[in-house]
Protein backbone atom coordinates (compact mmCIF):
# COMPACT_ATOMS: atom_id res chain seq x y z
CA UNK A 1 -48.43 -23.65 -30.86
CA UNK A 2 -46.68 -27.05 -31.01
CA UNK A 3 -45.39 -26.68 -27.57
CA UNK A 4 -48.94 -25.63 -26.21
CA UNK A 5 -50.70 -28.55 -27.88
CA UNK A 6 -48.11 -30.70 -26.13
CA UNK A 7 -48.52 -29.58 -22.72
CA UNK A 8 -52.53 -30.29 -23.35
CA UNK A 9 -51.55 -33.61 -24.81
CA UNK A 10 -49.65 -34.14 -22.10
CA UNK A 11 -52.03 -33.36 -19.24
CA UNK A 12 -54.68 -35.42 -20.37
CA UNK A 13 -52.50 -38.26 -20.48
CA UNK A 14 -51.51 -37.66 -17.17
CA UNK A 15 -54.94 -36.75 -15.59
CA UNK A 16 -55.83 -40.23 -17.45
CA UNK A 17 -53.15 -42.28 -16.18
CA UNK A 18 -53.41 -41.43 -12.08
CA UNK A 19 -54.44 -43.95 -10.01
CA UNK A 20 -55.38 -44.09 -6.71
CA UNK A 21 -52.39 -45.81 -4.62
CA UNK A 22 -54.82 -48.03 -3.13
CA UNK A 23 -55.15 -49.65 -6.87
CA UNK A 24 -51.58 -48.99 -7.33
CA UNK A 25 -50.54 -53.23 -7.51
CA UNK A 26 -52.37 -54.29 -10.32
CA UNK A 27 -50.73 -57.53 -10.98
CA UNK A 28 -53.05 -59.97 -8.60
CA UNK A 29 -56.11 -58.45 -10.40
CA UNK A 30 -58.35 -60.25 -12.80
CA UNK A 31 -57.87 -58.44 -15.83
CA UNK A 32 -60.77 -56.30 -17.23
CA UNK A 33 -60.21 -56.20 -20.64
CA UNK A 34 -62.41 -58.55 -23.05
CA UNK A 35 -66.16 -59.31 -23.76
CA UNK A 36 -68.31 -59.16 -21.21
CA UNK A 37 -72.05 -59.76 -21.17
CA UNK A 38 -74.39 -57.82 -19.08
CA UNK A 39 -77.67 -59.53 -16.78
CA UNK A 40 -78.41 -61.59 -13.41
CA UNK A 41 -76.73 -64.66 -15.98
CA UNK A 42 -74.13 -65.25 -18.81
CA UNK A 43 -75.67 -64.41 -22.19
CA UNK A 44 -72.75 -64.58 -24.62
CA UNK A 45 -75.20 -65.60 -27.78
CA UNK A 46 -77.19 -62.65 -27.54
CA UNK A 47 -77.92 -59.79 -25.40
CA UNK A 48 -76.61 -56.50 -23.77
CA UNK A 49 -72.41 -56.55 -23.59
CA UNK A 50 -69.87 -54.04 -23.08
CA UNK A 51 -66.50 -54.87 -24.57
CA UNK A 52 -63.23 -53.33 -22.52
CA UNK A 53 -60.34 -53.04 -24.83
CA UNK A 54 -56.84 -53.31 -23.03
CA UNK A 55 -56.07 -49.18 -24.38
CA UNK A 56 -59.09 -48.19 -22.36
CA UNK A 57 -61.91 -47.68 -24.76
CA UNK A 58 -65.16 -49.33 -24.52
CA UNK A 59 -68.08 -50.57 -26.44
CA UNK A 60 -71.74 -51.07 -25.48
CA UNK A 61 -73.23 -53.75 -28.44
CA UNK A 62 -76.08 -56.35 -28.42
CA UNK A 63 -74.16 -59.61 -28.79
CA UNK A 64 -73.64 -61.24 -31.53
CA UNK A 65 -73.16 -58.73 -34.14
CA UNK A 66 -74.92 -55.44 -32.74
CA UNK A 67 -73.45 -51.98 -33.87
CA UNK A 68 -72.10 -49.96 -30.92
CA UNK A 69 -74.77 -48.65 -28.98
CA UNK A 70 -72.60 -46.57 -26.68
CA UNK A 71 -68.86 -45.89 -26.28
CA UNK A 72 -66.31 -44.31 -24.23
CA UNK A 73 -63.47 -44.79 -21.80
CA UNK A 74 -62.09 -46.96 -19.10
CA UNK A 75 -60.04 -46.97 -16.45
CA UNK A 76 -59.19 -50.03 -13.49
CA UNK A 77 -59.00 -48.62 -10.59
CA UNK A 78 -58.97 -51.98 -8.42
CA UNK A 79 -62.24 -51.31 -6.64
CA UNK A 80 -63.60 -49.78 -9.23
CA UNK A 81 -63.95 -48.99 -12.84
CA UNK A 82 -63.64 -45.12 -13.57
CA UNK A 83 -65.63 -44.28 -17.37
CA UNK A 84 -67.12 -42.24 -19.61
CA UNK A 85 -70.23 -42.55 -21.36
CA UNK A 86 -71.69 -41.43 -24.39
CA UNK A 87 -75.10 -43.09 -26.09
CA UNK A 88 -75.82 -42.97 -30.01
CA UNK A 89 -76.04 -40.48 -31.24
CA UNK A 90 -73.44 -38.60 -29.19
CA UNK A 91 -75.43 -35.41 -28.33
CA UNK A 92 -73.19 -33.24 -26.17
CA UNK A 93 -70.06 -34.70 -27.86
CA UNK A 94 -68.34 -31.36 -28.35
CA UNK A 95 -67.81 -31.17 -24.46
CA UNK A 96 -65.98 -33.53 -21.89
CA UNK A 97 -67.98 -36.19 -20.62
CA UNK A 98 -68.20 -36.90 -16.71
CA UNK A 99 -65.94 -39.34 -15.56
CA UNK A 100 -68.56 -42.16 -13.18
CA UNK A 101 -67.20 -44.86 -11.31
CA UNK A 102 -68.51 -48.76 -10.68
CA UNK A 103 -67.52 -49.96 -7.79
CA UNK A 104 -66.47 -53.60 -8.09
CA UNK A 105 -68.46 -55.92 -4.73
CA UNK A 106 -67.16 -59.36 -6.81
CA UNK A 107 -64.25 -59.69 -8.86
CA UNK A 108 -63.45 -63.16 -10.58
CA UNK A 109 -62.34 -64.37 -13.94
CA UNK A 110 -65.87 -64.76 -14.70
CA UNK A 111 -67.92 -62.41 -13.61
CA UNK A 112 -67.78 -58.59 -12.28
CA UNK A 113 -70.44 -57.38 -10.02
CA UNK A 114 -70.80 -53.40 -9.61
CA UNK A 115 -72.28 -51.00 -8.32
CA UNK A 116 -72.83 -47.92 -10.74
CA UNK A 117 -73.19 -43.94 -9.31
CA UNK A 118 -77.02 -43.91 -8.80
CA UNK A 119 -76.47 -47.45 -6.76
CA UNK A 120 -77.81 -49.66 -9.45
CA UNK A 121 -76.01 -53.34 -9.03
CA UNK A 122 -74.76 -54.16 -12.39
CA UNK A 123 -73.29 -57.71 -13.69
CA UNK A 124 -70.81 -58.80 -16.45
CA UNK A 125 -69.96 -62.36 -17.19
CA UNK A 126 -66.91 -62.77 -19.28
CA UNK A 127 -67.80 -63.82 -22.42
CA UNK A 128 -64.88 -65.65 -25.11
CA UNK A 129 -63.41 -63.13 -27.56
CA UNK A 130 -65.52 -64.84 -30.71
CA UNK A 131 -68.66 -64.00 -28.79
CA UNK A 132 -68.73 -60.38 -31.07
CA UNK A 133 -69.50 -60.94 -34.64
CA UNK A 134 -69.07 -59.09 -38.00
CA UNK A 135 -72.60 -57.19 -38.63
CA UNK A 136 -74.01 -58.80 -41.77
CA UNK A 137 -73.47 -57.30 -44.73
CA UNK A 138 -70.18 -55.63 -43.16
CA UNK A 139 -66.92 -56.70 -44.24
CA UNK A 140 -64.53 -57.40 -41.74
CA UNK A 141 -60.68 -55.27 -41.63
């Protein structure tokens, strides 16, 4: 049994971790990985956001202090970001969800602008870490 939930483990990690070889060099890349707000401009007091964090989850939230609105996972794949996604209240969770791509047209330290699968342009402005608040009335960890 051990050895069978291994080989699962395993696979998904390695399904997970492939990368095209075109996005093989990732070292002159902007890194993804931090707060980004979502719109035609930078809105990093309030607003739409998705938050990348560097182990490859994600967070949809309403800057500053929203509760996730959607989650799910990342991947940089140089020209584009490979993800899952999965709205509140996670109907459908007990299957896989479909891995979608954005393809990155602009990449900069700034801002990201994408293209998502039904050809929808999408923009993130980077946004400083302390843009994402502690809900009131929530502690923080």
């Amino acid at each position: 049994m051990i050895t069978s939930q291994l080989r699962v483990t395993l696979a998904g990690a390695l399904i997970l971790s492939s990368v095209p070889a075109s996005a093989q060099d990732q070292s002159t890349l902007v890194p993804i990985a931090g707060v980004w707000s979502l719109g035609e401009t930078r809105s990093c007091d309030s607003g739409p956001a998705w938050v990348f964090f560097a182990d490859g989850y994600y967070a949809e939230v309403q800057l500053p202090d929203g509760a996730p609105a959607a989650v799910g996972i990342w991947r940089d794949e140089g020209d584009a970001i490979a993800y899952t996604h999965a709205h509140m209240p996670f109907e459908g969770h007990e299957r896989p969800m479909r891995v979608r791509h954005l393809t990155i047209e602009e990449r900069t330290a700034e801002k990201l602008t994408t293209r998502n699968y039904r050809g929808v342009t999408r923009t993130f402005h980077r946004c400083p870490a302390n843009s994402l608040k502690v809900p009131a009335g929530q502690d923080a960890h």
